[in-house]
Protein backbone atom coordinates (compact mmCIF):
# COMPACT_ATOMS: atom_id res chain seq x y z
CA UNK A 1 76.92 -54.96 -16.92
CA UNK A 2 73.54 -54.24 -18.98
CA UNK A 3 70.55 -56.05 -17.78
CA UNK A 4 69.59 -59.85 -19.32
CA UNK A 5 66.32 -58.61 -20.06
CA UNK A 6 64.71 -55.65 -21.88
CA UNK A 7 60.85 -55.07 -23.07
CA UNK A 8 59.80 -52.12 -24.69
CA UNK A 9 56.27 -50.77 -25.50
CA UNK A 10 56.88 -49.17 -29.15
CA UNK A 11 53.34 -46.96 -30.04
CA UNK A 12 52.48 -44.24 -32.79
CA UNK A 13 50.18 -41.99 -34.43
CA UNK A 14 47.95 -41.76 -31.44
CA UNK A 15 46.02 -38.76 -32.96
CA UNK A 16 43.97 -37.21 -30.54
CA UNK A 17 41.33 -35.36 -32.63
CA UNK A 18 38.66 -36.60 -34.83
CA UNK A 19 40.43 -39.59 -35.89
CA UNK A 20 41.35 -40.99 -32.43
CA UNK A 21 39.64 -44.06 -31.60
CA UNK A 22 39.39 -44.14 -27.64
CA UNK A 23 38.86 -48.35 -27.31
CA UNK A 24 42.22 -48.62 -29.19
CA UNK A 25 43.94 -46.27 -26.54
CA UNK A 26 42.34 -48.32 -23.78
CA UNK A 27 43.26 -51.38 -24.70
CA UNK A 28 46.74 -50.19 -25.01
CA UNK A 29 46.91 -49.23 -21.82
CA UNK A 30 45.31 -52.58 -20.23
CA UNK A 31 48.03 -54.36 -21.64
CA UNK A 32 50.47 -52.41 -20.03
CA UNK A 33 48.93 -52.33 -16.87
CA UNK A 34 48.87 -56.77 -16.95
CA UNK A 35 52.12 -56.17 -18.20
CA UNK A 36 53.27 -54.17 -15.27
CA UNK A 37 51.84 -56.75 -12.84
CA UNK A 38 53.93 -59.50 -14.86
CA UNK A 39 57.22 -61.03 -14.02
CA UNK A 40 58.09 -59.41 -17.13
CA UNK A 41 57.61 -56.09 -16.76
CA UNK A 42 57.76 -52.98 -19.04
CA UNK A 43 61.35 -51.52 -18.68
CA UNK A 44 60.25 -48.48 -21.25
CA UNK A 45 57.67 -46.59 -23.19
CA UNK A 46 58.22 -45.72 -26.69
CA UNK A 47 55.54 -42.87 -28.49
CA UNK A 48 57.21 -41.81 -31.86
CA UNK A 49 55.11 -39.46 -32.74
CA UNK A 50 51.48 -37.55 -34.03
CA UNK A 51 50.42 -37.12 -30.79
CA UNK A 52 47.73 -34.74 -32.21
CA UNK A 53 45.85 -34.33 -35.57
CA UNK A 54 45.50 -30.90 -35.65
CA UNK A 55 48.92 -29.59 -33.44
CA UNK A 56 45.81 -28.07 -31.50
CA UNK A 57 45.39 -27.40 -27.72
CA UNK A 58 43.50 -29.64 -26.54
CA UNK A 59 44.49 -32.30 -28.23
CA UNK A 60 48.17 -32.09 -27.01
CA UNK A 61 46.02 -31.98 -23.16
CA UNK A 62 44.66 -35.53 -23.62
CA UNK A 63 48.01 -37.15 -25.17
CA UNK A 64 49.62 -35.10 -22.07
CA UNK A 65 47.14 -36.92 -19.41
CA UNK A 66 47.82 -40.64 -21.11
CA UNK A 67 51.68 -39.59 -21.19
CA UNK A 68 51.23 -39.34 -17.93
CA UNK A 69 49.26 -42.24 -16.81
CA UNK A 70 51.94 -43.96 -18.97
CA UNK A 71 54.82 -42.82 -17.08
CA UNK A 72 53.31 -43.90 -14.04
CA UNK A 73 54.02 -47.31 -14.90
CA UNK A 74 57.27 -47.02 -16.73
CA UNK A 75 59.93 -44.45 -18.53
CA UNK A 76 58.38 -43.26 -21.34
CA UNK A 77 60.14 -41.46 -23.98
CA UNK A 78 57.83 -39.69 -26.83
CA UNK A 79 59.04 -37.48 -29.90
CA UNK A 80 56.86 -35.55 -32.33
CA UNK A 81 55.33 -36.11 -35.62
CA UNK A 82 54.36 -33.99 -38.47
CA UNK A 83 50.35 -33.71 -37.04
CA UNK A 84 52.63 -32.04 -33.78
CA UNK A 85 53.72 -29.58 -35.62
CA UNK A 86 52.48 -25.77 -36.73
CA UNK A 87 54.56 -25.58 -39.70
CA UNK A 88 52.87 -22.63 -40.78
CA UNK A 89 54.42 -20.48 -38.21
CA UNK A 90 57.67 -20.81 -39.69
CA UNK A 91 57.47 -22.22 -42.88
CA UNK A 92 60.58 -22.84 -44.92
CA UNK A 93 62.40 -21.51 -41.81
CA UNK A 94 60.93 -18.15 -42.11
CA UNK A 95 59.82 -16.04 -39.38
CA UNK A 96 59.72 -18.23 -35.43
CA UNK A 97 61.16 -21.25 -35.62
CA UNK A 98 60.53 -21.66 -31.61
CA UNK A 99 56.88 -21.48 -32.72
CA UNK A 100 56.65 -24.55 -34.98
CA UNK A 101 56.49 -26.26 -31.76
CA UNK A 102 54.93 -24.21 -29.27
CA UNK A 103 52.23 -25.87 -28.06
CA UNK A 104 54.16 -29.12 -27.74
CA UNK A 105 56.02 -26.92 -25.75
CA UNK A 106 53.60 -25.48 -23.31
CA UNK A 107 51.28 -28.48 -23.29
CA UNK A 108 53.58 -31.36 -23.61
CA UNK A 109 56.29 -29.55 -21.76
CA UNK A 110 58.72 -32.60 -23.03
CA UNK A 111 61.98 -32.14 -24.70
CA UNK A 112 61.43 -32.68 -28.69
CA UNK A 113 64.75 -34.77 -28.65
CA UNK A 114 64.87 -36.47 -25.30
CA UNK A 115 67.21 -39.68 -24.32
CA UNK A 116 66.97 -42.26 -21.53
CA UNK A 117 69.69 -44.16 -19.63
CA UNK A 118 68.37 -47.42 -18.16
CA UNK A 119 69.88 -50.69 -17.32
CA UNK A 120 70.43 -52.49 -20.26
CA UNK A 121 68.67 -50.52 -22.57
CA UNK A 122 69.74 -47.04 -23.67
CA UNK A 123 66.89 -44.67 -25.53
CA UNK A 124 67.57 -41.58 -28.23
CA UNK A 125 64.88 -39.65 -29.71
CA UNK A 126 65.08 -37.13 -32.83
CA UNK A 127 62.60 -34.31 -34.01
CA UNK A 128 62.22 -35.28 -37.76
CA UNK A 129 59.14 -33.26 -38.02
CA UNK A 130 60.51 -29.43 -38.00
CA UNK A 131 57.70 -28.39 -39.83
CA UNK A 132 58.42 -27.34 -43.76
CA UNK A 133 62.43 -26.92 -43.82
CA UNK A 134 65.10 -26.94 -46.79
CA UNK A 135 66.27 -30.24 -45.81
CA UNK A 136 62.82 -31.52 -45.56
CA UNK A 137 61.94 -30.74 -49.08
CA UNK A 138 62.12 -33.07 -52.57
CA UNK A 139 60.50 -32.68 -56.15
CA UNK A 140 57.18 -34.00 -54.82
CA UNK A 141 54.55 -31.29 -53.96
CA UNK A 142 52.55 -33.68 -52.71
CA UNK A 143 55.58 -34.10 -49.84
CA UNK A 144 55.49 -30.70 -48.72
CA UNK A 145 53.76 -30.67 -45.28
CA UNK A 146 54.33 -34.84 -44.75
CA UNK A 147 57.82 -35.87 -45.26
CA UNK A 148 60.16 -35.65 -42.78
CA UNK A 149 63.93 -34.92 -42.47
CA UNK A 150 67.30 -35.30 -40.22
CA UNK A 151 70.16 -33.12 -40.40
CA UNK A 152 73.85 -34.24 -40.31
CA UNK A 153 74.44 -32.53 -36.61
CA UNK A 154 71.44 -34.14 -35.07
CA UNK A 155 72.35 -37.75 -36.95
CA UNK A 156 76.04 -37.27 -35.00
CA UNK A 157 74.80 -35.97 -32.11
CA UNK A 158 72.36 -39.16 -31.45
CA UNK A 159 75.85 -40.95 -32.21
CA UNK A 160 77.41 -39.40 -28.92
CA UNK A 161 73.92 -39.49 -27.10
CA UNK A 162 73.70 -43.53 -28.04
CA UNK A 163 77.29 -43.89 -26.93
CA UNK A 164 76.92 -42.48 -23.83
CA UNK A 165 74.68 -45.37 -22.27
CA UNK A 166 75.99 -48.39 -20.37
CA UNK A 167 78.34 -51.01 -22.33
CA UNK A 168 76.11 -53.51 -23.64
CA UNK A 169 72.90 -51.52 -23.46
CA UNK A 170 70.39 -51.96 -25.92
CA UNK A 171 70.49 -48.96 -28.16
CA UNK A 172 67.31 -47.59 -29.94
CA UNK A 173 66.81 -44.65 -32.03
CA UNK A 174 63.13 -42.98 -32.16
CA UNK A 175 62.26 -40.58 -34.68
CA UNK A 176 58.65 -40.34 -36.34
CA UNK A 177 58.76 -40.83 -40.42
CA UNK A 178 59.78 -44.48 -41.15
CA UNK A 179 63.02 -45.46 -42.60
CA UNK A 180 61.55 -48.05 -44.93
CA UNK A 181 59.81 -47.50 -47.83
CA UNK A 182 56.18 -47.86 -46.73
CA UNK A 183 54.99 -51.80 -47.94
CA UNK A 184 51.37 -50.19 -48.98
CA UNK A 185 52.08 -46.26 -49.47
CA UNK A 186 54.76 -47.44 -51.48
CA UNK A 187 56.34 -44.02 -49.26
CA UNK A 188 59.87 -43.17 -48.04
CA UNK A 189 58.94 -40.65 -44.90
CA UNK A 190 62.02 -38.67 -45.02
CA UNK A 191 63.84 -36.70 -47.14
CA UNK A 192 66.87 -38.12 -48.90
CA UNK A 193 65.72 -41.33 -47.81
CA UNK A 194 69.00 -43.83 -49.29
CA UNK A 195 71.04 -41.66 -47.63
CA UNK A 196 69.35 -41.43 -44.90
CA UNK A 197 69.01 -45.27 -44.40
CA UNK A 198 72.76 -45.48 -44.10
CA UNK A 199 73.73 -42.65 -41.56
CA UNK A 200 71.00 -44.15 -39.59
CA UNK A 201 73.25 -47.44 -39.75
CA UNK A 202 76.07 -46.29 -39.35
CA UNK A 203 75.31 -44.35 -36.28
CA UNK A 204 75.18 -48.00 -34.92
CA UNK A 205 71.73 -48.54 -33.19
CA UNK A 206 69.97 -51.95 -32.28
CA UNK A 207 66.72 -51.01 -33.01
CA UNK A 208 65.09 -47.67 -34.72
CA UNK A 209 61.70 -47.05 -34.13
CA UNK A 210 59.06 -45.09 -36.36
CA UNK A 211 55.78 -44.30 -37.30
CA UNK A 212 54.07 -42.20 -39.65
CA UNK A 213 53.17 -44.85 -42.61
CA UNK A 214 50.25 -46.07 -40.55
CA UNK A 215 50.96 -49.56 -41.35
CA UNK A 216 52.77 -51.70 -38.80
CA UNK A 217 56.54 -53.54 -39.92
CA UNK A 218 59.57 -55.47 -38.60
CA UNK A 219 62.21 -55.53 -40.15
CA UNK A 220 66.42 -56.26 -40.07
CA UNK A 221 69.03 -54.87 -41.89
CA UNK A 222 72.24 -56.26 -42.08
CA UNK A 223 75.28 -54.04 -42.56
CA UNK A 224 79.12 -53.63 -41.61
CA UNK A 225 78.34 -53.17 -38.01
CA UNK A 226 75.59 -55.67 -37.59
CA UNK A 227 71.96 -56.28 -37.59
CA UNK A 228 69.52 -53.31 -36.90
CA UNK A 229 65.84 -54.26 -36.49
CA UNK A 230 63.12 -51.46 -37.66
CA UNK A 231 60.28 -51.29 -35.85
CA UNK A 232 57.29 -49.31 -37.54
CA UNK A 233 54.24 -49.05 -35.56
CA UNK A 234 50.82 -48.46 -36.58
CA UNK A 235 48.56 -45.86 -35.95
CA UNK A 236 46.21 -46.39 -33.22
CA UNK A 237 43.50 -43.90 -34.76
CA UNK A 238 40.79 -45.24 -37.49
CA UNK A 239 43.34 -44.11 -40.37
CA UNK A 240 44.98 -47.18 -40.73
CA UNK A 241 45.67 -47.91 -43.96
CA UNK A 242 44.20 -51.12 -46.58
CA UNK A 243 41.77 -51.74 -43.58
CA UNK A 244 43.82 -53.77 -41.76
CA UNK A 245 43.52 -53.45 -37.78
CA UNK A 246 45.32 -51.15 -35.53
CA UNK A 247 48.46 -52.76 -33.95
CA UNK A 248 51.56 -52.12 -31.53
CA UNK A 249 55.06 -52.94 -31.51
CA UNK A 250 56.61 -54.77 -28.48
CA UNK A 251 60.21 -54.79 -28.38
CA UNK A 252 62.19 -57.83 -26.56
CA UNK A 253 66.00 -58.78 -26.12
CA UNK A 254 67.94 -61.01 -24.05
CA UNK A 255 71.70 -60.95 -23.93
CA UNK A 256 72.50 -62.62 -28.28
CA UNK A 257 68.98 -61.90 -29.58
CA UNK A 258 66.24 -58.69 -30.22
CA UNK A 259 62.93 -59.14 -31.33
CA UNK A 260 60.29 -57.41 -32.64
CA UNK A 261 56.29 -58.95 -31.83
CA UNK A 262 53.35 -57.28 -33.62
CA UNK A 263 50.72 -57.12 -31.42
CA UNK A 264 46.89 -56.36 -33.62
CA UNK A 265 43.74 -55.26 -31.81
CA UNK A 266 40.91 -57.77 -31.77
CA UNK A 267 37.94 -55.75 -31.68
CA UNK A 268 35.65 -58.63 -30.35
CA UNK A 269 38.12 -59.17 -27.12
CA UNK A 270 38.83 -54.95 -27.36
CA UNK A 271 41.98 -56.10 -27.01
CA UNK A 272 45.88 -56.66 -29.10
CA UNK A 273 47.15 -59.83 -28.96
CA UNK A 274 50.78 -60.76 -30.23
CA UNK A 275 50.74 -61.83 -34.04
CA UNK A 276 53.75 -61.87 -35.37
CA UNK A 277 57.25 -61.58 -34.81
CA UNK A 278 61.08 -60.40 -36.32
CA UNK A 279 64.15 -61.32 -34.51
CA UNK A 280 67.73 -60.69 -34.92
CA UNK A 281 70.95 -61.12 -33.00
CA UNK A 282 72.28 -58.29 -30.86
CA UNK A 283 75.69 -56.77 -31.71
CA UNK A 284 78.46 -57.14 -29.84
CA UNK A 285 79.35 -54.17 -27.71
CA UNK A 286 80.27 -56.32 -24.49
């Protein structure tokens, strides 16, 4: 029997590198430190993706230290983003694909498509950043090193990988581009993207968490098997787009409902506080 009560941190496009704004970072992790000392506590940690800016070393060393500070507190499951990526090792699947994510490897030292198994909440993560691959690609030059893609054998292995959590678990998906069409960019992150949005369905998850459009969203879609809420989070570095504020996701459900709360950072407090919020009802598993 799945636990009554889930929360879920949902965070993105840290980049550590030039465009990593340290106050933003901090903040984040004051919240989950009152959090932790609440009578609601943090059950998970969701990071989907762009660790880095530049896929360099020591870049991946300071997202590995807050990782870790992170996990101190609760489970935290990351996967990688395009900026995580040295596509030019292997581009178009040409020469090492191993190397596309090597120094994730050695410096992150995390799988790149991890899952969790909780009470009451069940966690699956893909890689849709393998660097510049033929099912990444579309007509767009301008896509070549940003858009992101999901083949059918990792889309039906998440399937088995959701499945295999507790009965009545909440079931999220993490992968790094958005699903939606960006509201601003105007931007589908990955490849195929219609397509895409139903196997993603139809693979039957609760929630699906992104990144990568820099601009924070909550959304549901209905379908056949029932309501799945998006959660895109913002970036936490200064690229934020239409100069809004950087924001987080945090992800609630109870036993019937799921909800999605923006959280945006005041910069006079140096703190987020919760904005807005989506909510749906859970499916029925139970």
């Amino acid at each position: 029997m799945s636990s009554p009560r889930v929360r879920v941190l949902h965070i993105s496009d840290i980049h550590f590198g030039h465009s990593h704004v340290g106050a933003h970072v901090a903040a984040v992790e004051a919240l989950v430190a009152s959090m932790a000392a609440s009578d609601f506590p943090l059950d998970a940690i969701v990071v989907s993706g762009d660790l880095s800016q530049r896929a360099r070393e020591q870049e991946f060393e300071a997202a590995r230290a807050l990782l870790a500070r992170f996990e101190a507190v609760a489970p935290t499951v990351v996967v990688s983003g395009n900026h995580d990526a040295q596509w030019w090792n292997a581009p178009f699947g040409v020469g090492d694909r191993s190397q596309v994510h090597e120094r994730w490897t050695q410096v992150i030292g995390l799988p790149l498509e991890p899952s969790l198994y909780l009470p009451g909440v069940t966690i699956v993560g893909l890689n849709s950043a393998p660097g510049i691959m033929p099912w990444t690609l579309t007509a767009n030059p301008r896509d070549l090193r940003v858009k992101g893609g999901l083949t059918e054998a990792q889309i039906a292995n998440a399937q088995l990988r959701l499945e295999e959590g507790e009965p009545g678990a909440l079931r999220i998906l993490v992968f790094h581009h958005n699903l939606l069409r960006g509201g601003l960019s105007n931007r589908w992150g990955l490849a195929r993207p219609q397509e895409m949005l139903k196997r993603i369905t139809d693979v039957g998850p609760d929630l699906v968490c992104n990144g990568h459009d820099h601009e924070e969203r909550a959304e549901v879609l209905n379908g056949e098997r029932g309501a799945t809420l998006v959660s895109t989070a913002n970036t936490l570095s200064r690229r934020v787009r239409g100069k809004r504020v950087s924001s987080i996701n945090i992800i609630e459900a109870g036993t019937d409902t799921m909800s999605v709360a923006i959280w945006h950072f005041d910069s006079t407090l140096s703190l987020f506080s919760r904005k807005t919020e989506v909510a749906a009802p859970r499916r029925n598993r139970r």
